[in-house]
Protein backbone atom coordinates (compact mmCIF):
# COMPACT_ATOMS: atom_id res chain seq x y z
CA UNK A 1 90.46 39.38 79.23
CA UNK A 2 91.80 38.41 82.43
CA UNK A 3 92.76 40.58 85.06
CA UNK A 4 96.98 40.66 85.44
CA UNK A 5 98.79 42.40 88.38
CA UNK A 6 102.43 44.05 87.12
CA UNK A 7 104.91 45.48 89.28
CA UNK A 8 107.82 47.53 88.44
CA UNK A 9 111.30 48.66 89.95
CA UNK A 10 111.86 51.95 89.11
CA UNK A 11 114.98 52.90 87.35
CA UNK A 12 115.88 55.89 88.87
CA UNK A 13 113.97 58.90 89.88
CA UNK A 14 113.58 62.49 88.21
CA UNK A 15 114.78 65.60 89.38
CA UNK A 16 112.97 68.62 88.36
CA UNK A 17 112.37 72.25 89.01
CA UNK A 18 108.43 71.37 88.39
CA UNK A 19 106.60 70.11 91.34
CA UNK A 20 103.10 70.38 90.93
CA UNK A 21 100.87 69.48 87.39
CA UNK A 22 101.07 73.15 85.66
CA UNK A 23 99.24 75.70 82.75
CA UNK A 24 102.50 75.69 81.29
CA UNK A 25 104.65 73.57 78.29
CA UNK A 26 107.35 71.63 79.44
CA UNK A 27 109.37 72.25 76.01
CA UNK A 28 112.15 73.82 77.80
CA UNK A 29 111.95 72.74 81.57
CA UNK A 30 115.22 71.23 82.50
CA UNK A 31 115.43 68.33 84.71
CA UNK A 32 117.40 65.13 85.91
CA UNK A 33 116.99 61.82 85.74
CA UNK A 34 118.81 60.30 88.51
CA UNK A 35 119.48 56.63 88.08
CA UNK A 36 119.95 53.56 90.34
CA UNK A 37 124.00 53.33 91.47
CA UNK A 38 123.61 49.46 89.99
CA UNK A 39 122.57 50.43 86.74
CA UNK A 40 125.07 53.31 85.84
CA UNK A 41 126.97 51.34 83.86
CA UNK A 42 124.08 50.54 81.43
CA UNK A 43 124.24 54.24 80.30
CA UNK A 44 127.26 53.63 78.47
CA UNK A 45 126.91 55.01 75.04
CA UNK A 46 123.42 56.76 75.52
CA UNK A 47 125.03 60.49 75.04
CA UNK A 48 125.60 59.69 71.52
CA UNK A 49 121.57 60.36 71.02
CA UNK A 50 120.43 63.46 70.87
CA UNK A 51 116.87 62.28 72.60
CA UNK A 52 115.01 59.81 74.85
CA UNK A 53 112.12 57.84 75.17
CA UNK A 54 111.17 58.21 79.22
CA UNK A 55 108.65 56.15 80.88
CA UNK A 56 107.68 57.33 84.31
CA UNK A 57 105.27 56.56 86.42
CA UNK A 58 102.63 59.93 87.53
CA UNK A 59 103.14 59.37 91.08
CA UNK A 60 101.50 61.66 92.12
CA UNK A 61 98.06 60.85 90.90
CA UNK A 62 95.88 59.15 93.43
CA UNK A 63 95.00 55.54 92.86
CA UNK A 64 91.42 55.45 91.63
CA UNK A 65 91.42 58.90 90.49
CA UNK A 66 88.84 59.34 87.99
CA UNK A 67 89.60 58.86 84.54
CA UNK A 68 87.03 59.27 81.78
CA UNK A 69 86.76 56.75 77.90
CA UNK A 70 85.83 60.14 76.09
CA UNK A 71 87.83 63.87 77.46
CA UNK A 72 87.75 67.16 75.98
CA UNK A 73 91.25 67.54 74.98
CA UNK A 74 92.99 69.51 77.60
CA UNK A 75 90.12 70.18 79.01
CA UNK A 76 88.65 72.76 76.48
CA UNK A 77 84.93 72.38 76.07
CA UNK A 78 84.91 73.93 73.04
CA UNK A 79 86.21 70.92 71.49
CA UNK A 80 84.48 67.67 70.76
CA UNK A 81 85.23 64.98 73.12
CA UNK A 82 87.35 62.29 72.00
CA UNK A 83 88.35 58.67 73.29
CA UNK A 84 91.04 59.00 76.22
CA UNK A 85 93.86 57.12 73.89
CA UNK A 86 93.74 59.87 71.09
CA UNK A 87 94.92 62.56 74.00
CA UNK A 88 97.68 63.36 76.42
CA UNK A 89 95.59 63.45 79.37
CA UNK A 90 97.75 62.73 82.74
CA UNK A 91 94.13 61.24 83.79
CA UNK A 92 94.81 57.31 82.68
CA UNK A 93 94.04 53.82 83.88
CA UNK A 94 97.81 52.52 84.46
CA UNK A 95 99.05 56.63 85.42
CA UNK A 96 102.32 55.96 83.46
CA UNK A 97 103.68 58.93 81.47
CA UNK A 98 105.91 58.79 78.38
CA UNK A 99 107.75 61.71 76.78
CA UNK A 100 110.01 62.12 73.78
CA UNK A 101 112.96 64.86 75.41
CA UNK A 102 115.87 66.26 74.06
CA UNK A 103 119.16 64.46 75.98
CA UNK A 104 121.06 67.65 76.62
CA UNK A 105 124.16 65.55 79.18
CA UNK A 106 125.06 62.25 80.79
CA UNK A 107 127.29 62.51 83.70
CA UNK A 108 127.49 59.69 86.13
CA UNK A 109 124.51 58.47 87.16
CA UNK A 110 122.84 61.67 86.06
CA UNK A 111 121.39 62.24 82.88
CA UNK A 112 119.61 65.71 81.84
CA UNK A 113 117.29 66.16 79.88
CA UNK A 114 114.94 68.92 78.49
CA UNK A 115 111.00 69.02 77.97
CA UNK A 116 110.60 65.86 80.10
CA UNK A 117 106.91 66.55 81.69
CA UNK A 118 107.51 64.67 84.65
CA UNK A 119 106.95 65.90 88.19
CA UNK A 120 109.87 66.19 90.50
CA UNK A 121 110.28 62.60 92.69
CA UNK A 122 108.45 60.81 89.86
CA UNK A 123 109.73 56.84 89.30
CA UNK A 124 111.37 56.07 86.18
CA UNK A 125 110.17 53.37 85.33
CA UNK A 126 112.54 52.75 81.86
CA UNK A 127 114.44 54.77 79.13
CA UNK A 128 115.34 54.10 75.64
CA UNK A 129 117.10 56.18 73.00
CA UNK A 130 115.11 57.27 70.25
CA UNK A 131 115.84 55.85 67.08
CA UNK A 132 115.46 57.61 63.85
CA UNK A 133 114.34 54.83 61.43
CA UNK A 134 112.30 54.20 64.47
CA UNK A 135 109.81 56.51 64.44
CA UNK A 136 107.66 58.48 61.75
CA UNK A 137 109.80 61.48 60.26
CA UNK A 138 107.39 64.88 61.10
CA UNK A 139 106.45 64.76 57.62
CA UNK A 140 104.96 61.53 57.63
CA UNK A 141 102.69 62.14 60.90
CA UNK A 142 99.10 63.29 61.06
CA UNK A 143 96.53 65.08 63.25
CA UNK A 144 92.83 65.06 63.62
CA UNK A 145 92.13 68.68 63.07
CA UNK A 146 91.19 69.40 66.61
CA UNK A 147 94.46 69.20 67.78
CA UNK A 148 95.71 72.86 65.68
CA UNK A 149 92.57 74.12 68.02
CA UNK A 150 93.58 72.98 71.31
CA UNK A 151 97.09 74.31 70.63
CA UNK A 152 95.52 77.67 69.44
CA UNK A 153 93.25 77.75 72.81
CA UNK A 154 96.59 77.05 74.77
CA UNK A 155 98.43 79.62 73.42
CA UNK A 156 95.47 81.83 74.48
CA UNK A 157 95.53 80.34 78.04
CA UNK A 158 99.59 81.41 78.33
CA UNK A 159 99.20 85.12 77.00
């Protein structure tokens, strides 16, 4: 496979009470996504959906940070490791993020958002409404059992 350099122009940028990687969920951190003046008008119709697909780059992860195939999830031992693709982990070859938030307002060329886990001053790098005959209803989805285990463990971690 041959090597392939990509560059991107960020969208817009994210404004956030969160500034450094934390413990805690993001499920109900509010934040802004702050988009370029020359693409404003490209929001048009986007408050209609009541979430958002954001892709962001984790800007604040050093190039050449180490990254691992095979992680404990969330870094509990306890649990077997697994390959790097069948986690979360912010620790990833390309460091771009993507979250599924809730679109709570678009004004301007502000849009907020909740339980976006992106870092305050992080790129975004694109956005796209989410799409119900797009994606798997709840129902439908499955989990390796190791992941009702790393959510018990967290809620351990927060108490």
């Amino acid at each position: 496979m041959q090597s392939e350099s990509l560059q991107f122009e960020p969208i817009g940028r994210v404004n956030s009470p969160v500034k450094v990687r934390r413990l805690e969920s993001f499920r109900e951190v509010e934040s802004e996504i702050v988009i370029r003046p020359d693409l404003v008008e490209a929001l048009e119709g986007l408050d209609g959906f009541s979430h958002l697909e954001v892709i962001y780059y984790m800007h604040l992860r050093q190039a050449g940070e180490g990254w691992a195939t095979r992680v404990h999830p969330m870094g509990f031992t306890q649990l077997p490791k697994v390959g790097l693709f069948a986690t979360r982990s912010p620790q990833r070859p390309n460091r771009l993020g993507l979250t599924l938030c809730r679109l709570l307002e678009v004004r301007g060329e502000i849009i907020r958002v909740r339980g976006l886990d992106a870092l305050d001053g992080s790129p975004v790098l694109d956005i796209k409404a989410a799409w119900k005959d797009r994606h798997l209803e709840a129902a439908e989805m499955r989990f390796p059992g190791w992941t009702r285990t790393a959510i018990e463990l967290w809620e351990q971690l927060r108490q």
